[in-house]
C-alpha atoms as a PDB file:
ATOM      1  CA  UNK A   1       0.000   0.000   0.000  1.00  0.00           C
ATOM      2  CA  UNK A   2       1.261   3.655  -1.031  1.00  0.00           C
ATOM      3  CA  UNK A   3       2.094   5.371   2.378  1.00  0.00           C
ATOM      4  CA  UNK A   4       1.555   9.077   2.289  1.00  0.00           C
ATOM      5  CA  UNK A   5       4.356  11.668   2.777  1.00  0.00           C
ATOM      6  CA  UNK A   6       2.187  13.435   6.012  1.00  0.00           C
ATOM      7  CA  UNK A   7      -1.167  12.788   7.141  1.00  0.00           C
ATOM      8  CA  UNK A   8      -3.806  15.644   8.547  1.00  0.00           C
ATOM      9  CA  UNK A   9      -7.301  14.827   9.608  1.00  0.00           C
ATOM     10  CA  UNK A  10      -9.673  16.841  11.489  1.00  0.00           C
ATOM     11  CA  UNK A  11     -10.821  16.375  14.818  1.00  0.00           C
ATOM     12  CA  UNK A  12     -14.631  17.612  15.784  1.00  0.00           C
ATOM     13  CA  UNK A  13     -13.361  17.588  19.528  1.00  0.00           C
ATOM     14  CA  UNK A  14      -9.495  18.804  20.664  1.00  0.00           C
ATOM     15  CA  UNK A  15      -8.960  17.305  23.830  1.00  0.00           C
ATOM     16  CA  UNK A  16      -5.071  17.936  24.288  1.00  0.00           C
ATOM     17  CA  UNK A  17      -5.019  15.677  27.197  1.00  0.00           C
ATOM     18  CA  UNK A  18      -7.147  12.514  25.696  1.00  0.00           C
ATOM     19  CA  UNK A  19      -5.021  13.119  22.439  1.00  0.00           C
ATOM     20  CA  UNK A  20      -1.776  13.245  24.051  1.00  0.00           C
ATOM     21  CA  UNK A  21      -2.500  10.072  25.661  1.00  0.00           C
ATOM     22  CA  UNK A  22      -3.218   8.653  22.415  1.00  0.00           C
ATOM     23  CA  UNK A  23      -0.167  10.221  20.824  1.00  0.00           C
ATOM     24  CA  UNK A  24       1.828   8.477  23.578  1.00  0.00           C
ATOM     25  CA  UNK A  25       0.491   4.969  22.872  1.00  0.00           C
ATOM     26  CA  UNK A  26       0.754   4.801  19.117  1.00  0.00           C
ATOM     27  CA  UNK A  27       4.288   6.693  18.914  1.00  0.00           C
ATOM     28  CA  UNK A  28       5.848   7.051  22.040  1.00  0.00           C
ATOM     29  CA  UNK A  29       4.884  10.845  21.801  1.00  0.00           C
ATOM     30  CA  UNK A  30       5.601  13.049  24.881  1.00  0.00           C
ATOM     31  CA  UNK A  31       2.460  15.387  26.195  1.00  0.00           C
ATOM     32  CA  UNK A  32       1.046  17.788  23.611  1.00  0.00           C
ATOM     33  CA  UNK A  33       2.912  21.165  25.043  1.00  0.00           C
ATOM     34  CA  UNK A  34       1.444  24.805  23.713  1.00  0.00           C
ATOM     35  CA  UNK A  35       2.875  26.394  21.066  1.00  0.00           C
ATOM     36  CA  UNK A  36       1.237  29.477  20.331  1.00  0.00           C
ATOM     37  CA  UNK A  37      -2.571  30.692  19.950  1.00  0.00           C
ATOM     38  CA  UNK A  38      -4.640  27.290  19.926  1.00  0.00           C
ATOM     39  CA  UNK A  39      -1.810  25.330  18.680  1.00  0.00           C
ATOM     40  CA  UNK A  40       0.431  22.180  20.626  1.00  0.00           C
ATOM     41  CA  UNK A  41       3.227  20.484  19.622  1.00  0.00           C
ATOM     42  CA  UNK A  42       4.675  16.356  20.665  1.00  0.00           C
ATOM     43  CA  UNK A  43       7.173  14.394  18.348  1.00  0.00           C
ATOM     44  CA  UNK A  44       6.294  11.058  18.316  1.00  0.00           C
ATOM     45  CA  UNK A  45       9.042   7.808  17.157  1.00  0.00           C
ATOM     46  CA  UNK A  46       7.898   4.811  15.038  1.00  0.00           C
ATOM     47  CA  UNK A  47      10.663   2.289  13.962  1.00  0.00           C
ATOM     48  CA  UNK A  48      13.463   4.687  14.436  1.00  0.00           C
ATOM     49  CA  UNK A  49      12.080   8.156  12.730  1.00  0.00           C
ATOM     50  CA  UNK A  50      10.913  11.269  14.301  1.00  0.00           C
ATOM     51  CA  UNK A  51       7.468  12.199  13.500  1.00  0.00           C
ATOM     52  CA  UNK A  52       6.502  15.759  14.440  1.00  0.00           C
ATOM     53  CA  UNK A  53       3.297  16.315  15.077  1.00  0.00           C
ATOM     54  CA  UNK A  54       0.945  19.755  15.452  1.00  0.00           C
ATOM     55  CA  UNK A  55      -2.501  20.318  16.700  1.00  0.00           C
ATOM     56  CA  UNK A  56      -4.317  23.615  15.845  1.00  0.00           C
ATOM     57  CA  UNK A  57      -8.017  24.147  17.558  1.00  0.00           C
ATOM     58  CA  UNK A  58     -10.457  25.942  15.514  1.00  0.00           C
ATOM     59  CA  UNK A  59      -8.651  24.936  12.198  1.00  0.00           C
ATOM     60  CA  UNK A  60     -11.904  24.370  10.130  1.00  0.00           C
ATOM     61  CA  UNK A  61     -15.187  25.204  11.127  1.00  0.00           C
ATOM     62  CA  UNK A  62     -14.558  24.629  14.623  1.00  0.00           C
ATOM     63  CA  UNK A  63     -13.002  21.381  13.970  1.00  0.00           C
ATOM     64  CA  UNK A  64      -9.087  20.623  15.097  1.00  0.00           C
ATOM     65  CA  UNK A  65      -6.357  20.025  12.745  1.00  0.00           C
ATOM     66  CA  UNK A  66      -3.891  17.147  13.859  1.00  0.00           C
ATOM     67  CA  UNK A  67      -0.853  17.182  11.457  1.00  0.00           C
ATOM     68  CA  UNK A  68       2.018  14.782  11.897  1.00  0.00           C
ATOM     69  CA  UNK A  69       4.553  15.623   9.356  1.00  0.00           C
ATOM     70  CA  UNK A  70       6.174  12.454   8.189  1.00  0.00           C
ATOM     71  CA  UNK A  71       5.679   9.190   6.255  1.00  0.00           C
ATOM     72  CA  UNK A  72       6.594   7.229   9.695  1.00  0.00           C
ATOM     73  CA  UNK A  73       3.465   7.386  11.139  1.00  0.00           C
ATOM     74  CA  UNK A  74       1.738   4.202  12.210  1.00  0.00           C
ATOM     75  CA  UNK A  75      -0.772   4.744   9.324  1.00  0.00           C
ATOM     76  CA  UNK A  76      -0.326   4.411   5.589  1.00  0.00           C
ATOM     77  CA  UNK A  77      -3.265   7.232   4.728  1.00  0.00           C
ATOM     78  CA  UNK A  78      -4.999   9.663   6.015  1.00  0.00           C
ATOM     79  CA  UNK A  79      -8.277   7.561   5.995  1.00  0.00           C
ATOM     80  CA  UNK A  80      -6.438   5.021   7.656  1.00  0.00           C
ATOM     81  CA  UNK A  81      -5.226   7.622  10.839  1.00  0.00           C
ATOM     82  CA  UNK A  82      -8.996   8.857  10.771  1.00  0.00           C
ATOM     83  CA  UNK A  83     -10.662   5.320  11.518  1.00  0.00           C
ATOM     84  CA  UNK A  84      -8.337   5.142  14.479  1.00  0.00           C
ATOM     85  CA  UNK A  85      -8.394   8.273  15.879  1.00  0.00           C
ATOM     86  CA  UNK A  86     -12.277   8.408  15.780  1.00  0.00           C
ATOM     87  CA  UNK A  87     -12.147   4.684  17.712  1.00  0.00           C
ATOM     88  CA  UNK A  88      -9.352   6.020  20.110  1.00  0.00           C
ATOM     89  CA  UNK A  89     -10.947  10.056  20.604  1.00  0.00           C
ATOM     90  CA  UNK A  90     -14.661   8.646  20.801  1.00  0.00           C
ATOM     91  CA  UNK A  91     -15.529  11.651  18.238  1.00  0.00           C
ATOM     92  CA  UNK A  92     -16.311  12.610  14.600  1.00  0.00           C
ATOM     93  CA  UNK A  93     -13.097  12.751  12.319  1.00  0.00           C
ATOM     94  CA  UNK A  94     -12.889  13.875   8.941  1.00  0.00           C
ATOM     95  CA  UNK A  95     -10.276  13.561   6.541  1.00  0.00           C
ATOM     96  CA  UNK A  96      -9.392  13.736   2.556  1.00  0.00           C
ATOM     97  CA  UNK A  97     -10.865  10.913   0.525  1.00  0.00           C
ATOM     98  CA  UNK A  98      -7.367  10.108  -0.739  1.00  0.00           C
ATOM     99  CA  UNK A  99      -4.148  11.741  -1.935  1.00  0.00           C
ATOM    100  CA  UNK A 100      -5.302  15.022  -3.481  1.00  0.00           C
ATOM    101  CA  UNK A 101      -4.379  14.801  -7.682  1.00  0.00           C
ATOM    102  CA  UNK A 102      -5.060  18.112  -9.578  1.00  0.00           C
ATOM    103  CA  UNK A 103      -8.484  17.950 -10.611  1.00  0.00           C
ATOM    104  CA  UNK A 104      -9.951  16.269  -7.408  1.00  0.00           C
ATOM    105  CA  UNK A 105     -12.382  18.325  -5.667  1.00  0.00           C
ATOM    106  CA  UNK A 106     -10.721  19.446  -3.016  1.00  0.00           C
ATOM    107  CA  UNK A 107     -14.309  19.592  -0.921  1.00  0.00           C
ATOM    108  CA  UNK A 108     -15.029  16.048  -0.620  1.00  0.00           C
ATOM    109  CA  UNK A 109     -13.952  14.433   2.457  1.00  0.00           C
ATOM    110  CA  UNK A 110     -14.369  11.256   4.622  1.00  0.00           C
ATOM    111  CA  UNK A 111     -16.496  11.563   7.559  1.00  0.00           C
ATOM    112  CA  UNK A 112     -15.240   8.783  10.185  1.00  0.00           C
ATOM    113  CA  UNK A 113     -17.711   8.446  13.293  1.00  0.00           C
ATOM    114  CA  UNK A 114     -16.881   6.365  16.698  1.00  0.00           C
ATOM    115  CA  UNK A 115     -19.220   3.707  16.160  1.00  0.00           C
ATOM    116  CA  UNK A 116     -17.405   3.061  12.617  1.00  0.00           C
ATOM    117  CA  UNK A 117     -19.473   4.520  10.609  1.00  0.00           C
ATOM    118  CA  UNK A 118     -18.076   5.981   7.100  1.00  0.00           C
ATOM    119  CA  UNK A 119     -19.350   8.331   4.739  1.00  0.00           C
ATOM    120  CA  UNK A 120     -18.146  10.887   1.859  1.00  0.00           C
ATOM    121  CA  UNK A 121     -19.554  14.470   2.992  1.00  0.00           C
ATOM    122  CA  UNK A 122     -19.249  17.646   0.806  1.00  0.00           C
ATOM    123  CA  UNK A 123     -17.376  20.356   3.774  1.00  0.00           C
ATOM    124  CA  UNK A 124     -16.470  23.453   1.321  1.00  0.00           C
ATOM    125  CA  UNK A 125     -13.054  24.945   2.284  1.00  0.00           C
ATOM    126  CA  UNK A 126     -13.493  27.921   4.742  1.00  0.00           C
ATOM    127  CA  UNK A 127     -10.066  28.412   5.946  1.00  0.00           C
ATOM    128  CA  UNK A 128      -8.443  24.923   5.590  1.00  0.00           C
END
């Protein structure tokens, strides 16, 4: 399977603290620590690679972005990182239907709930 360079979903709840402890399972991530206005910071380690990793609250219509900016994350795609982090979080996640390729439309996106439930949504860009 094609494992993409970084990975950002979208988070309908930011609970540093649940998160964090998430972070710290799957990667061996320290605590989320502030870095700025709404935004933390952790690096997380898989198999031997760093993989930074930044939360910003209030990213998309009031839903969090969680970025982790590497291809050594514990999850091939983005889709993939979205059905666990809606298991793990107990909340709504929403990420891109697949590696974006001029011409996609860039407004489609995966809607991931706890109970495992899937769905393509339209969610027009207003400041992603």
């Amino acid at each position: 399977m094609h494992r993409y360079p970084d990975i950002e979903i979208y988070l309908a709840q930011a609970d540093t603290e649940r998160i964090s402890d998430w972070l710290g399972a799957v990667m061996q991530a320290p605590p989320l620590t502030a870095s700025g206005k709404l935004k933390w910071r952790t690096e997380g380690q898989r198999e031997g690679a760093a993989v930074p990793v930044l939360l910003v609250a209030k990213a998309a219509d009031g839903f969090a972005s969680l970025w982790f900016d590497s291809a050594a994350t514990p999850w091939p795609t983005d889709v993939d990182c979205a059905r666990a982090a809606a298991e793990a979080l107990g909340c709504e996640v929403r990420c891109s239907l697949g590696g974006w390729q001029p011409g996609d439309d860039p407004d489609r996106f995966l809607q991931v709930t706890p109970d495992g439930n899937e769905q393509p949504i339209d969610w027009p860009d207003s400041g992603r």
